[in-house]
PDB file of N, CA and C in Angstrom:
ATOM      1  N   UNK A   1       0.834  -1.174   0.000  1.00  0.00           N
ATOM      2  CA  UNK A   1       0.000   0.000   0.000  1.00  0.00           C
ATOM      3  C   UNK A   1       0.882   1.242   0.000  1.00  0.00           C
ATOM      4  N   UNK A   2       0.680   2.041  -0.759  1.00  0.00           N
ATOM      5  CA  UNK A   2       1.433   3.016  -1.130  1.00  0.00           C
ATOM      6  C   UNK A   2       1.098   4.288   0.154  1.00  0.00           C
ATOM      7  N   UNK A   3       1.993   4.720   0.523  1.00  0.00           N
ATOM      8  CA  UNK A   3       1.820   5.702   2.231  1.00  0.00           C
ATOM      9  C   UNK A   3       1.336   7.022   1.295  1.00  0.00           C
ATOM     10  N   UNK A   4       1.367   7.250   0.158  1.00  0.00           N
ATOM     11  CA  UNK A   4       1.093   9.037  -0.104  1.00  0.00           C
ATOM     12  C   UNK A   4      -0.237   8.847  -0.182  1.00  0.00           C
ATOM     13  N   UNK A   5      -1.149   7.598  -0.522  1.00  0.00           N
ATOM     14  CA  UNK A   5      -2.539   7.616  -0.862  1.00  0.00           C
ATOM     15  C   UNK A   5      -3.540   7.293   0.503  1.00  0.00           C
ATOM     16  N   UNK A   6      -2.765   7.230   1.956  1.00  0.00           N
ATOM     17  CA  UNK A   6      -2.818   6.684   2.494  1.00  0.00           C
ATOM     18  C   UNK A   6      -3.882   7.427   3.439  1.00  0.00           C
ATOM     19  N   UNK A   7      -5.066   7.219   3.645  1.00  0.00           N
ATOM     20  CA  UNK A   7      -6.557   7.699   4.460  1.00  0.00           C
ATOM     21  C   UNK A   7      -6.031   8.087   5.638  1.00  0.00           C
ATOM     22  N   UNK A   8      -4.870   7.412   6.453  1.00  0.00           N
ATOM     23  CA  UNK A   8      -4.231   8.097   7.473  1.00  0.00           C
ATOM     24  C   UNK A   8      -2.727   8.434   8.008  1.00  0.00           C
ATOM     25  N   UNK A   9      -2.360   9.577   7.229  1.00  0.00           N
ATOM     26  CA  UNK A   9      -0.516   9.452   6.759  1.00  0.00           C
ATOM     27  C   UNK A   9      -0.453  10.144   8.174  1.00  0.00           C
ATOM     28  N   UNK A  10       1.038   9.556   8.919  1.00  0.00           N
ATOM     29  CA  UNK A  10       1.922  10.494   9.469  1.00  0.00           C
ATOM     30  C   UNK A  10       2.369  11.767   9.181  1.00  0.00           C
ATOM     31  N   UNK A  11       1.839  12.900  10.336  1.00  0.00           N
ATOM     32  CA  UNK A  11       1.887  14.538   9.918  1.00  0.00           C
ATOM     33  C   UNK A  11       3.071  14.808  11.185  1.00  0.00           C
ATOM     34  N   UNK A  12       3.688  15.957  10.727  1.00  0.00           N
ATOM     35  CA  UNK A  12       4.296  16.938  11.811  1.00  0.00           C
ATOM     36  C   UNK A  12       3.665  17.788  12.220  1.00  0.00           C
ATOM     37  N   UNK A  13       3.485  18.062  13.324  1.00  0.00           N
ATOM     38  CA  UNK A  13       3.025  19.457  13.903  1.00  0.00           C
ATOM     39  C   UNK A  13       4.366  20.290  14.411  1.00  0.00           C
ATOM     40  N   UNK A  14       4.286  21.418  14.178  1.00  0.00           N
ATOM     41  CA  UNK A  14       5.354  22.441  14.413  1.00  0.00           C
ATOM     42  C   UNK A  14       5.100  23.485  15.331  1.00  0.00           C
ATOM     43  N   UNK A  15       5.691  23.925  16.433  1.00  0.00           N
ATOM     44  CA  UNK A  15       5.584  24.802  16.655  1.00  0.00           C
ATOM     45  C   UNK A  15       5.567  26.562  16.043  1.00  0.00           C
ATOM     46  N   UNK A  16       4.319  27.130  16.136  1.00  0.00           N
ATOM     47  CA  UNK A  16       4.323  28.626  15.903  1.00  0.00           C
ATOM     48  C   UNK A  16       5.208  29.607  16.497  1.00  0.00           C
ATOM     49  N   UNK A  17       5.568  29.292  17.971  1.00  0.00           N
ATOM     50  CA  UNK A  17       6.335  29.971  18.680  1.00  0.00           C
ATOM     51  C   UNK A  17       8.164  30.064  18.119  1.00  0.00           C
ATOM     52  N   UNK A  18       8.544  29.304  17.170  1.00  0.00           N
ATOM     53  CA  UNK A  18       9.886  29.263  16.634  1.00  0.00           C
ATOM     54  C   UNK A  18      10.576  28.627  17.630  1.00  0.00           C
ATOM     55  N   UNK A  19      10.302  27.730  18.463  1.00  0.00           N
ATOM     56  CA  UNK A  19      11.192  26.767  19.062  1.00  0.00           C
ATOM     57  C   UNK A  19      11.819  25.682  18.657  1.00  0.00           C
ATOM     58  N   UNK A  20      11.326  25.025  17.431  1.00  0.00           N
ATOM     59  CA  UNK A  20      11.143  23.822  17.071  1.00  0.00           C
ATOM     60  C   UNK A  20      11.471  22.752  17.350  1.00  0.00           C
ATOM     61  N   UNK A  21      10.300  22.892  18.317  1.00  0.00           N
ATOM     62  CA  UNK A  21       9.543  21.727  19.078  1.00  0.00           C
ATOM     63  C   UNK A  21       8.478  21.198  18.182  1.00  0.00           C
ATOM     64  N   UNK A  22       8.620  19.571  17.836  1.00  0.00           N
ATOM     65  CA  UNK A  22       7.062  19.288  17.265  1.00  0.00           C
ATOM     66  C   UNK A  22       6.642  18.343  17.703  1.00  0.00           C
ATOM     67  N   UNK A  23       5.577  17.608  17.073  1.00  0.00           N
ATOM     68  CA  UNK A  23       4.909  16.564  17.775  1.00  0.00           C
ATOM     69  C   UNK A  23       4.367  16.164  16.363  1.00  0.00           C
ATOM     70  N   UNK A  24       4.576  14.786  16.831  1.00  0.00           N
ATOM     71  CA  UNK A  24       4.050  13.860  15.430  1.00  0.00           C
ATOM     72  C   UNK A  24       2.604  12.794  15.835  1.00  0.00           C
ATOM     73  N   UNK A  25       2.019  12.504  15.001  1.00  0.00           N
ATOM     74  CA  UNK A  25       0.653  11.973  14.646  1.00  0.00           C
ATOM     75  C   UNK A  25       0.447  11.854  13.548  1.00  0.00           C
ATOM     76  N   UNK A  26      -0.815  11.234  13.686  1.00  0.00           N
ATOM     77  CA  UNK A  26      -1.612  10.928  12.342  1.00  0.00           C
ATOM     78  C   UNK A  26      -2.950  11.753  12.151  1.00  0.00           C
ATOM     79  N   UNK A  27      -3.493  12.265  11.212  1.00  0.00           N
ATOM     80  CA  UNK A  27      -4.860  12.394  10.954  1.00  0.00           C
ATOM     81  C   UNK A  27      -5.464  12.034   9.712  1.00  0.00           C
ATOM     82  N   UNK A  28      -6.900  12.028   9.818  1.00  0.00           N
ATOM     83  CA  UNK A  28      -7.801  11.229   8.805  1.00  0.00           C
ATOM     84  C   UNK A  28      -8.020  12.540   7.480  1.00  0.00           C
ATOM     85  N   UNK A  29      -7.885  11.899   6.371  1.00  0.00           N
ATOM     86  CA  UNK A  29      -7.779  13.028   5.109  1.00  0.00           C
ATOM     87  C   UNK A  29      -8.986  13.199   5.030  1.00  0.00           C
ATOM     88  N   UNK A  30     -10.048  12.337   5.454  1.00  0.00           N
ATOM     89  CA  UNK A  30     -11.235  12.543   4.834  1.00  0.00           C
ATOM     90  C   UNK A  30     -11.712  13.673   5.253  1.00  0.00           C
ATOM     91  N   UNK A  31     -11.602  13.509   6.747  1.00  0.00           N
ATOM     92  CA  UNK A  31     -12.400  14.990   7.853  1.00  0.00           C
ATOM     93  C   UNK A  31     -11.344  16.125   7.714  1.00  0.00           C
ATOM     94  N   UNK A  32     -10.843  16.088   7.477  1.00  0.00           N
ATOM     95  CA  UNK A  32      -9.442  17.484   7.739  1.00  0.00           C
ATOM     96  C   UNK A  32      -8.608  17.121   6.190  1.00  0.00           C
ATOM     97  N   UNK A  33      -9.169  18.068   5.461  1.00  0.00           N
ATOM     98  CA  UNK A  33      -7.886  17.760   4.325  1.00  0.00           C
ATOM     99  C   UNK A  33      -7.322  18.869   4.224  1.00  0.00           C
ATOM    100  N   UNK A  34      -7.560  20.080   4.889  1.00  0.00           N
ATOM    101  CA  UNK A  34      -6.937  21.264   5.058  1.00  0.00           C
ATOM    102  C   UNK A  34      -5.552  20.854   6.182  1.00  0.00           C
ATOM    103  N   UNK A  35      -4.338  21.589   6.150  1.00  0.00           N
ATOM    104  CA  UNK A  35      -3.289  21.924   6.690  1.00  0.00           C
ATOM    105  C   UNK A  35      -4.267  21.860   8.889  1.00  0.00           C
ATOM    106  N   UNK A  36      -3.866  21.121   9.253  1.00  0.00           N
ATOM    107  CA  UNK A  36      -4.343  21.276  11.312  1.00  0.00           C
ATOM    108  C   UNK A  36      -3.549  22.624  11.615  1.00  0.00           C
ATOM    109  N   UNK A  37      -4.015  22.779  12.819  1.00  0.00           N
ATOM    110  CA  UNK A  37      -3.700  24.030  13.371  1.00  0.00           C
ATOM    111  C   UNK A  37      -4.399  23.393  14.900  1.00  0.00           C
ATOM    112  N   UNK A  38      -3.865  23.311  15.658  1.00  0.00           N
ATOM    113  CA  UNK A  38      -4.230  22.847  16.751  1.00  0.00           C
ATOM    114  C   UNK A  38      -3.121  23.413  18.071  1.00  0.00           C
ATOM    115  N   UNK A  39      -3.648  24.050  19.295  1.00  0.00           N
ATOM    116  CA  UNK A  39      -3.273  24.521  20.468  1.00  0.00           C
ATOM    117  C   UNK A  39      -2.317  23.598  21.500  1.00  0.00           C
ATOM    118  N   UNK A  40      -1.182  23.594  21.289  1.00  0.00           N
ATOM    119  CA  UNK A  40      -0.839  22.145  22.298  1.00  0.00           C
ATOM    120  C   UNK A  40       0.563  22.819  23.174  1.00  0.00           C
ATOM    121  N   UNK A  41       0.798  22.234  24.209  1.00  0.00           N
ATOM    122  CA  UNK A  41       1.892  22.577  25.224  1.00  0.00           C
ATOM    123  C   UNK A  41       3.405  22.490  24.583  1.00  0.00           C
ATOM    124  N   UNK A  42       4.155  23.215  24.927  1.00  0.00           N
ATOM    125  CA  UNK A  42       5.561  24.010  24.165  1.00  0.00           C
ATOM    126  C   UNK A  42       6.346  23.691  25.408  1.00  0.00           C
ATOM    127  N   UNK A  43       7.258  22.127  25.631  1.00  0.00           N
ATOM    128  CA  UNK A  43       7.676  22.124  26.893  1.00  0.00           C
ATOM    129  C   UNK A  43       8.494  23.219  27.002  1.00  0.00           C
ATOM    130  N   UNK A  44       9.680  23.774  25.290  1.00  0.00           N
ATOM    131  CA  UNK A  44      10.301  24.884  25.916  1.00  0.00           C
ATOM    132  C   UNK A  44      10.416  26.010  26.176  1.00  0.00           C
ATOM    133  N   UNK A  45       8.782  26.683  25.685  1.00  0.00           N
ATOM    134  CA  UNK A  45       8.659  27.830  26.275  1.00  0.00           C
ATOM    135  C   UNK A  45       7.737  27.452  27.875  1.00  0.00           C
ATOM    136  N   UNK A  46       7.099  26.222  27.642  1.00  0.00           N
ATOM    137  CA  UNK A  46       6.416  26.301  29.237  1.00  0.00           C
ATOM    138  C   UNK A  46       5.113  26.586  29.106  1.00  0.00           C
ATOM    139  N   UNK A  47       4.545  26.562  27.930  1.00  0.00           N
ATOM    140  CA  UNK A  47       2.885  27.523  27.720  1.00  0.00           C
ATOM    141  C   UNK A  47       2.393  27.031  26.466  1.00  0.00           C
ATOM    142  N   UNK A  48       1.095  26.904  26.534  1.00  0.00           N
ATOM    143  CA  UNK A  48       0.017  26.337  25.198  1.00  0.00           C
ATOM    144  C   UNK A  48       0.404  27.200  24.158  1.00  0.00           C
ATOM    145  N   UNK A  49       0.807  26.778  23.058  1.00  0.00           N
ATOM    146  CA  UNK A  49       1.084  27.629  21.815  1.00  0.00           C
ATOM    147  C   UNK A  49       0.522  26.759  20.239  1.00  0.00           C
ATOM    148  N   UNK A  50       0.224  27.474  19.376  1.00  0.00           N
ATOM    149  CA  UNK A  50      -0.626  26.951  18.274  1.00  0.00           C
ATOM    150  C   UNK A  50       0.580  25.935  17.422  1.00  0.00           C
ATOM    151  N   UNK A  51       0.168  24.789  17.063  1.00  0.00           N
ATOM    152  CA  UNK A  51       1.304  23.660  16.221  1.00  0.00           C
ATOM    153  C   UNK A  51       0.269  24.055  15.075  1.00  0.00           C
ATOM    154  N   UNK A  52       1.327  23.873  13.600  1.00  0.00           N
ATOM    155  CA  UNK A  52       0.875  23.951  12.016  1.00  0.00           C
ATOM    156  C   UNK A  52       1.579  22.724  12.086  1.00  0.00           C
ATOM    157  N   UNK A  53       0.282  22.477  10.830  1.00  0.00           N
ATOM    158  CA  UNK A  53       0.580  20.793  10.618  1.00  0.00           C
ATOM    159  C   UNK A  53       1.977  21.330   8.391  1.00  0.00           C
ATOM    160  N   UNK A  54       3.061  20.769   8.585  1.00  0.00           N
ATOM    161  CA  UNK A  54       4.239  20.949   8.123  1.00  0.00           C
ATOM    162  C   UNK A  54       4.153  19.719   6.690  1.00  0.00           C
ATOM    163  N   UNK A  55       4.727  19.990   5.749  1.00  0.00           N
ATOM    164  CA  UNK A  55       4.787  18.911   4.794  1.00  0.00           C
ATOM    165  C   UNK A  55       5.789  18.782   5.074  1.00  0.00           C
TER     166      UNK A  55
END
């Protein structure tokens, strides 16, 4: 099975804050085929900051 066609590929999330800190997962193409943007904890600034999901 080919991973680029794949209903649930491994994404990066990146930190907004320029730490780069990320966090990896998966999400479903069907419900979200737009770029995530999701609020998550920045151990090195210490504080909730927005992750972009990264090609």
């Amino acid at each position: 099975m080919a991973r680029r066609t794949d209903i649930r590929p491994i994404i990066k999330l990146r930190s907004t804050a320029g730490t780069g800190h990320t966090y990896v997962t998966r999400k479903n193409r069907r419900n979200d085929p737009d770029r995530l943007v999701l609020r998550k904890y920045d151990p090195v600034l210490r504080r909730h900051v927005e992750y972009r999901e990264e090609r």
